[in-house]
N, C-alpha and C. Protein backbone atom coordinates (compact mmCIF):
# COMPACT_ATOMS: atom_id res chain seq x y z
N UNK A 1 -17.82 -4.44 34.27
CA UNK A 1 -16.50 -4.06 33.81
C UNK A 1 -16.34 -2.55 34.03
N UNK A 2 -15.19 -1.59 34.69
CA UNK A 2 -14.79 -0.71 34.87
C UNK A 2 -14.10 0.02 33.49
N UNK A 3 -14.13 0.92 33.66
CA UNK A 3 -13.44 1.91 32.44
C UNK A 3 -12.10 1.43 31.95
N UNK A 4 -11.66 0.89 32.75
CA UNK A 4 -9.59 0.89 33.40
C UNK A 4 -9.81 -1.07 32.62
N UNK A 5 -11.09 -1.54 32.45
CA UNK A 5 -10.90 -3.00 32.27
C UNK A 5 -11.09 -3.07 30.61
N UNK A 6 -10.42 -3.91 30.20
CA UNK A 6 -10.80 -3.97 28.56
C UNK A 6 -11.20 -5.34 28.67
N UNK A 7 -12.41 -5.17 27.46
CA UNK A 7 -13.12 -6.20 26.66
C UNK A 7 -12.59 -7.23 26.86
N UNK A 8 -12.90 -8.58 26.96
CA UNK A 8 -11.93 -9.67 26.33
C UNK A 8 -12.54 -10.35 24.86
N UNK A 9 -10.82 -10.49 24.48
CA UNK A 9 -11.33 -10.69 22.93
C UNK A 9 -11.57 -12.57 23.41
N UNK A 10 -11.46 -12.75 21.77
CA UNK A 10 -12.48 -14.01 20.96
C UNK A 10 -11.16 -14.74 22.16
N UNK A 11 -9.75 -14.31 21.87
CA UNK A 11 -8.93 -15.64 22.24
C UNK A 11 -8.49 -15.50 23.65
N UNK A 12 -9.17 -14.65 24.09
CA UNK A 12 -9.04 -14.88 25.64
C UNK A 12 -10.38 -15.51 25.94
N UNK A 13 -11.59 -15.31 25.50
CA UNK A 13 -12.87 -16.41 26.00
C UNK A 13 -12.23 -17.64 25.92
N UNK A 14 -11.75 -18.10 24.42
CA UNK A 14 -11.38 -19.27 24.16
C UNK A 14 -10.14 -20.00 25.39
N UNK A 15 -9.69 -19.11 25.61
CA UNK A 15 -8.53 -19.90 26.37
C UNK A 15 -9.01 -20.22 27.88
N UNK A 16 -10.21 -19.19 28.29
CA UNK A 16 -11.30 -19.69 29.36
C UNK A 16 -11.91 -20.84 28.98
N UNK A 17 -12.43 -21.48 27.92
CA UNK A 17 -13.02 -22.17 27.62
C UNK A 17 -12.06 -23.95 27.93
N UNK A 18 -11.16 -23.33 27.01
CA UNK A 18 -10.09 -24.54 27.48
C UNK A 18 -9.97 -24.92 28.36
N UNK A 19 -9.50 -23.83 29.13
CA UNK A 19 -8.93 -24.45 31.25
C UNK A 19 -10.23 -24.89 31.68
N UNK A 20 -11.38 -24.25 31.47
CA UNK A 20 -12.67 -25.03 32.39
C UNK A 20 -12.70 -26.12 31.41
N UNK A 21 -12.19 -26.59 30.65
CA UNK A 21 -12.29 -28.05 30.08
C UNK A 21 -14.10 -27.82 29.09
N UNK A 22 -14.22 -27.21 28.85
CA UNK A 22 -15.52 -26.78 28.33
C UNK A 22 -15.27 -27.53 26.33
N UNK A 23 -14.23 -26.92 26.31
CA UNK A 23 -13.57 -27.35 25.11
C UNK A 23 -12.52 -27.67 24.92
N UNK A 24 -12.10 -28.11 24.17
CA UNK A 24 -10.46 -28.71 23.56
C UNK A 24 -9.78 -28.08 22.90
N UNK A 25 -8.93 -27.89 22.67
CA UNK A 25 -8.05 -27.03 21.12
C UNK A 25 -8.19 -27.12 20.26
N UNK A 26 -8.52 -28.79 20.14
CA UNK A 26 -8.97 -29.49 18.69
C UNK A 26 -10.32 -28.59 18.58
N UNK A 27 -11.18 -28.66 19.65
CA UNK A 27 -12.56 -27.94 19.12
C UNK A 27 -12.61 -26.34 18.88
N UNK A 28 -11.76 -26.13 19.23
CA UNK A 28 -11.64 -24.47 19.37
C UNK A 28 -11.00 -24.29 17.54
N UNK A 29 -10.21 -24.89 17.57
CA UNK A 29 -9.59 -25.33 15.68
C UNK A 29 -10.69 -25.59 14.72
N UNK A 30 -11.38 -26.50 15.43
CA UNK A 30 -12.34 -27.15 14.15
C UNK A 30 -13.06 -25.91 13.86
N UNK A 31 -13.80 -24.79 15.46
CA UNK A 31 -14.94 -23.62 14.68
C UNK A 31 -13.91 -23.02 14.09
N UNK A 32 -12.79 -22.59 14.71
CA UNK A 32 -11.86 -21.56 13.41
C UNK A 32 -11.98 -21.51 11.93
N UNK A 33 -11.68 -23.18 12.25
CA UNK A 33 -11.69 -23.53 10.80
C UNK A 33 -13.34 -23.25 9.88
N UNK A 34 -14.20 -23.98 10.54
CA UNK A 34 -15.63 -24.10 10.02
C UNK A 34 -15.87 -22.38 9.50
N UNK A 35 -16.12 -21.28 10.78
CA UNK A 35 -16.21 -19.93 10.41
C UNK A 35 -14.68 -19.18 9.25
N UNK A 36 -13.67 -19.78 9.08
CA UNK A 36 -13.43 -18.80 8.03
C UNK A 36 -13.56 -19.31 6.63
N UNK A 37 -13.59 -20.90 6.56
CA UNK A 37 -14.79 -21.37 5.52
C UNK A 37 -15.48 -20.55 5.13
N UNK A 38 -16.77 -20.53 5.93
CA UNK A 38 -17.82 -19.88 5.85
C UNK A 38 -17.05 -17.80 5.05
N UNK A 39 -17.08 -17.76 6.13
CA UNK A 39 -16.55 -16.24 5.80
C UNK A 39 -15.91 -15.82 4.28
N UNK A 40 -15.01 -16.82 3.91
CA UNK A 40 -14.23 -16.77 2.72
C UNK A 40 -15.33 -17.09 1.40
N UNK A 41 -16.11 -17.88 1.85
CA UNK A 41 -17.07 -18.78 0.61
C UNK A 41 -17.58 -17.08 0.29
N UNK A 42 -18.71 -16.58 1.64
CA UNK A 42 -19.13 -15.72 1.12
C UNK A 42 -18.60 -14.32 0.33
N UNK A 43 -17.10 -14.17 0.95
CA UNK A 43 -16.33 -13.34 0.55
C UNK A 43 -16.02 -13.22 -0.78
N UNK A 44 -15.75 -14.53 -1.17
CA UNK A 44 -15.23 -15.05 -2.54
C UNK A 44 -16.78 -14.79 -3.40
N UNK A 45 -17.84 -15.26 -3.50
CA UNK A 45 -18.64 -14.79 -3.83
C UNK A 45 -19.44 -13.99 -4.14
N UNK A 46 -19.11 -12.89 -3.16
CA UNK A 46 -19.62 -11.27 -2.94
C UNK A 46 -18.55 -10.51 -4.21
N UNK A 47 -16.92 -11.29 -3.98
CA UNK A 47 -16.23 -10.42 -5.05
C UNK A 47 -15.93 -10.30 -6.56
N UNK A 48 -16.84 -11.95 -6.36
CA UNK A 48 -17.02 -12.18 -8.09
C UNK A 48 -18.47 -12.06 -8.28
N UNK A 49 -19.13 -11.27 -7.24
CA UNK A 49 -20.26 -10.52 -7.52
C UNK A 49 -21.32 -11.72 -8.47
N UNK A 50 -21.11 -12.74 -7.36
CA UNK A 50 -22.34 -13.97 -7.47
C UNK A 50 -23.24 -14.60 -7.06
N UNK A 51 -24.20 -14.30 -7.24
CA UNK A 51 -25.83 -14.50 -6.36
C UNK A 51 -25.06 -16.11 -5.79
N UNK A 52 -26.20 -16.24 -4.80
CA UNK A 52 -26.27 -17.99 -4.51
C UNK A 52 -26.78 -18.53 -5.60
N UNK A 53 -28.39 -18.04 -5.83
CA UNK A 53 -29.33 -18.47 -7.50
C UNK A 53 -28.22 -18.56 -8.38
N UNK A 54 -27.13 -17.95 -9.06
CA UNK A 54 -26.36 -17.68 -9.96
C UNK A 54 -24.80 -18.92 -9.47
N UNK A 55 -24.86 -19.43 -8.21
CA UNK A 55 -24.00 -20.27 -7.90
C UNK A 55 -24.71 -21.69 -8.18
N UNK A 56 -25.71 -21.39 -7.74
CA UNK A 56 -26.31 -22.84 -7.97
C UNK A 56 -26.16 -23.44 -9.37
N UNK A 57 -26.34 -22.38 -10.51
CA UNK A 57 -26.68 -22.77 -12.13
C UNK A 57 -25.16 -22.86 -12.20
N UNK A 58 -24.32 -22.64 -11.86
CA UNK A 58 -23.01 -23.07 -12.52
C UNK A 58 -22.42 -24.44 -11.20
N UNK A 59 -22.82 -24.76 -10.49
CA UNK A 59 -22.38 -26.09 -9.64
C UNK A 59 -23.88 -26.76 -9.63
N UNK A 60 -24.74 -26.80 -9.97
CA UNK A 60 -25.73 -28.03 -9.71
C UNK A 60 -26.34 -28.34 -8.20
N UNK A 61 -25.69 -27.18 -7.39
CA UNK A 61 -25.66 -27.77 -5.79
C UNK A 61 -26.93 -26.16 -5.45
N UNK A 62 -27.58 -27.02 -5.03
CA UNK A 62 -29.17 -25.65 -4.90
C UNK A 62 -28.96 -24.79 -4.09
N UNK A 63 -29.18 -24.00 -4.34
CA UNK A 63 -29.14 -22.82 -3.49
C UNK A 63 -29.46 -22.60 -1.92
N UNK A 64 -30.48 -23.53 -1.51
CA UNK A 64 -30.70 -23.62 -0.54
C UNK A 64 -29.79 -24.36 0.76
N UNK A 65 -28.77 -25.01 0.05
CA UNK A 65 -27.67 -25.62 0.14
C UNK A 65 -26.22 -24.84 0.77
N UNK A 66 -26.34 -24.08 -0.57
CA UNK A 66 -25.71 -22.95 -0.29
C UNK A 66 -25.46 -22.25 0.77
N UNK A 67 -26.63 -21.66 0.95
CA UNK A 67 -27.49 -21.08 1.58
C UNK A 67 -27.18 -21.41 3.71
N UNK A 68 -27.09 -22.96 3.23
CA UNK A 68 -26.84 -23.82 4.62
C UNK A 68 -25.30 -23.28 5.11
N UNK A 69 -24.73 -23.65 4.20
CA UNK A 69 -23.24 -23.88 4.42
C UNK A 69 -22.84 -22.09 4.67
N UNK A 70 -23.38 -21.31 3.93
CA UNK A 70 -22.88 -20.19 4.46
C UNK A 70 -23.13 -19.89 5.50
N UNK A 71 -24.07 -19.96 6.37
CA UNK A 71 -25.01 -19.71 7.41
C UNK A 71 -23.98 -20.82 8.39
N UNK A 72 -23.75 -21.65 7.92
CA UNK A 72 -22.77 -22.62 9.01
C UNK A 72 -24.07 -23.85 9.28
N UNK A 73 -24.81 -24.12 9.19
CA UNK A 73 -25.95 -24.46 9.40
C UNK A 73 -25.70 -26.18 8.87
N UNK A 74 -24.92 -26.19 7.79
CA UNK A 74 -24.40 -27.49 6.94
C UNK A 74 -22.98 -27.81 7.07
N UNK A 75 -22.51 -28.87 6.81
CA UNK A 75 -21.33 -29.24 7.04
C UNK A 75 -21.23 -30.22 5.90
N UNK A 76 -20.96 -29.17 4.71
CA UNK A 76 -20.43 -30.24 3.77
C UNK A 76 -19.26 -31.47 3.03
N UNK A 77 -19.51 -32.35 2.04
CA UNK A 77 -18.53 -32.57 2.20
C UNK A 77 -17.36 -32.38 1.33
N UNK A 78 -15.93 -32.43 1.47
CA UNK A 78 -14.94 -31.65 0.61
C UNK A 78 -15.19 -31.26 -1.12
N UNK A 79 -15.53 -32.75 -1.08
CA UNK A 79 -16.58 -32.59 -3.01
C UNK A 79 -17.42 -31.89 -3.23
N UNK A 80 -18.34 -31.18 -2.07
CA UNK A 80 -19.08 -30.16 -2.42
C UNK A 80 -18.51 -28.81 -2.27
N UNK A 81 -17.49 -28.22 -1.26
CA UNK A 81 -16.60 -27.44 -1.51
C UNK A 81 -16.11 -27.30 -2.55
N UNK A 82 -15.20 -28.02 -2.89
CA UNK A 82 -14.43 -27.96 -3.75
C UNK A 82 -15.30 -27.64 -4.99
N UNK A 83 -16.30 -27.94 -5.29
CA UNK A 83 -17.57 -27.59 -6.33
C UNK A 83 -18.02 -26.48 -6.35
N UNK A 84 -18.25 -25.74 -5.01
CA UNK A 84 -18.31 -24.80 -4.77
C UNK A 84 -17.80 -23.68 -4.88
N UNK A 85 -16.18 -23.82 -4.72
CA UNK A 85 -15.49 -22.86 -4.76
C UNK A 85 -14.70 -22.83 -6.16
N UNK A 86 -14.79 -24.08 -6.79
CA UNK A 86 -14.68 -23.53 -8.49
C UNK A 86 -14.62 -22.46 -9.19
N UNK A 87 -15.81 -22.60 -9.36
CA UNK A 87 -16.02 -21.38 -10.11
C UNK A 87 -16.06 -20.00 -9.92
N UNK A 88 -15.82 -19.80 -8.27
CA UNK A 88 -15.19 -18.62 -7.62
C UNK A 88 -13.92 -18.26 -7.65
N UNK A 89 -13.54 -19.34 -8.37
CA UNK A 89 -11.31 -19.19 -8.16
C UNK A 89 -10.92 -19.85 -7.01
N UNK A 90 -11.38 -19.94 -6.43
CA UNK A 90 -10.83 -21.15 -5.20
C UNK A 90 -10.37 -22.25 -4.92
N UNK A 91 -10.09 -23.08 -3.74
CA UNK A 91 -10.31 -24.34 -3.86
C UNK A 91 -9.66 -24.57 -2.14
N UNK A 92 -9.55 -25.34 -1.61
CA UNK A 92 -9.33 -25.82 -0.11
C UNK A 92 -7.70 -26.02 -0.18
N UNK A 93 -7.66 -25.12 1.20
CA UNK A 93 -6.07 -26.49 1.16
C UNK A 93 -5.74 -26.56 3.01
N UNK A 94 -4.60 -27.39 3.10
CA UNK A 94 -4.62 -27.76 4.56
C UNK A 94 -3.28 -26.76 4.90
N UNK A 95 -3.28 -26.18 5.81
CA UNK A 95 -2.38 -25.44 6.30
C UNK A 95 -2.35 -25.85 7.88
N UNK A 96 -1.22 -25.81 8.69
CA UNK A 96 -0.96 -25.76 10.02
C UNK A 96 -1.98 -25.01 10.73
N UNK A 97 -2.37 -25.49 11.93
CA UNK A 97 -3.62 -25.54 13.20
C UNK A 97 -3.00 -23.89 14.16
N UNK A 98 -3.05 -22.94 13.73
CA UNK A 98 -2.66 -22.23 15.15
C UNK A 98 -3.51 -22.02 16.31
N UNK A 99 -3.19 -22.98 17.73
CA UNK A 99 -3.49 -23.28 18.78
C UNK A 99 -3.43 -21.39 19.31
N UNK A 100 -2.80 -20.67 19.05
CA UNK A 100 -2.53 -19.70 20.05
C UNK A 100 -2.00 -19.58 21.16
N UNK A 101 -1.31 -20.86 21.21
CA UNK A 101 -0.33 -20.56 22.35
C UNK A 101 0.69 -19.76 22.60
């Protein structure tokens, strides 16, 4: 890359990804979705200044668990979210897919 060329961001890879058929929209949606999960859990947690150890004793769901799902590593299911994000003030909801077109 030359001086005169800029970076390409996240949604120009992605839209490479698409045309070579590598991925779908739907799949390009689903990580969106999966990483700001992730991102928010920990966010939400960092601001009510709550260990994982200290998440676990108020949801029953182990830390190591935790632990998964932040990391992206797990794919839980909505009942454990939703368990999860309890007692952080949270809770899931469905909002419209932006494709980026």
């Amino acid at each position: 890359m030359n001086n005169n060329q800029k970076a390409p961001t996240w949604r120009d890879l992605e839209f490479e990804l698409i045309k070579s058929g590598s991925l779908t929209k739907e799949e390009i949606a689903k990580n969106r979705a999966r990483a700001a999960i992730q991102i928010e859990l920990i966010k939400a947690r960092n601001e009510k200044k709550i260990s994982q150890r200290k998440l676990e004793e108020l949801t029953g769901i182990r830390q190591t668990t935790i632990t998964r799902i932040e990391s992206g590593k797990n794919s839980p299911s909505i009942d454990t979210m939703i368990k999860i994000l309890a007692p952080l003030g949270k809770t899931l909801a469905v909002v419209p897919i932006d494709f980026g077109n």
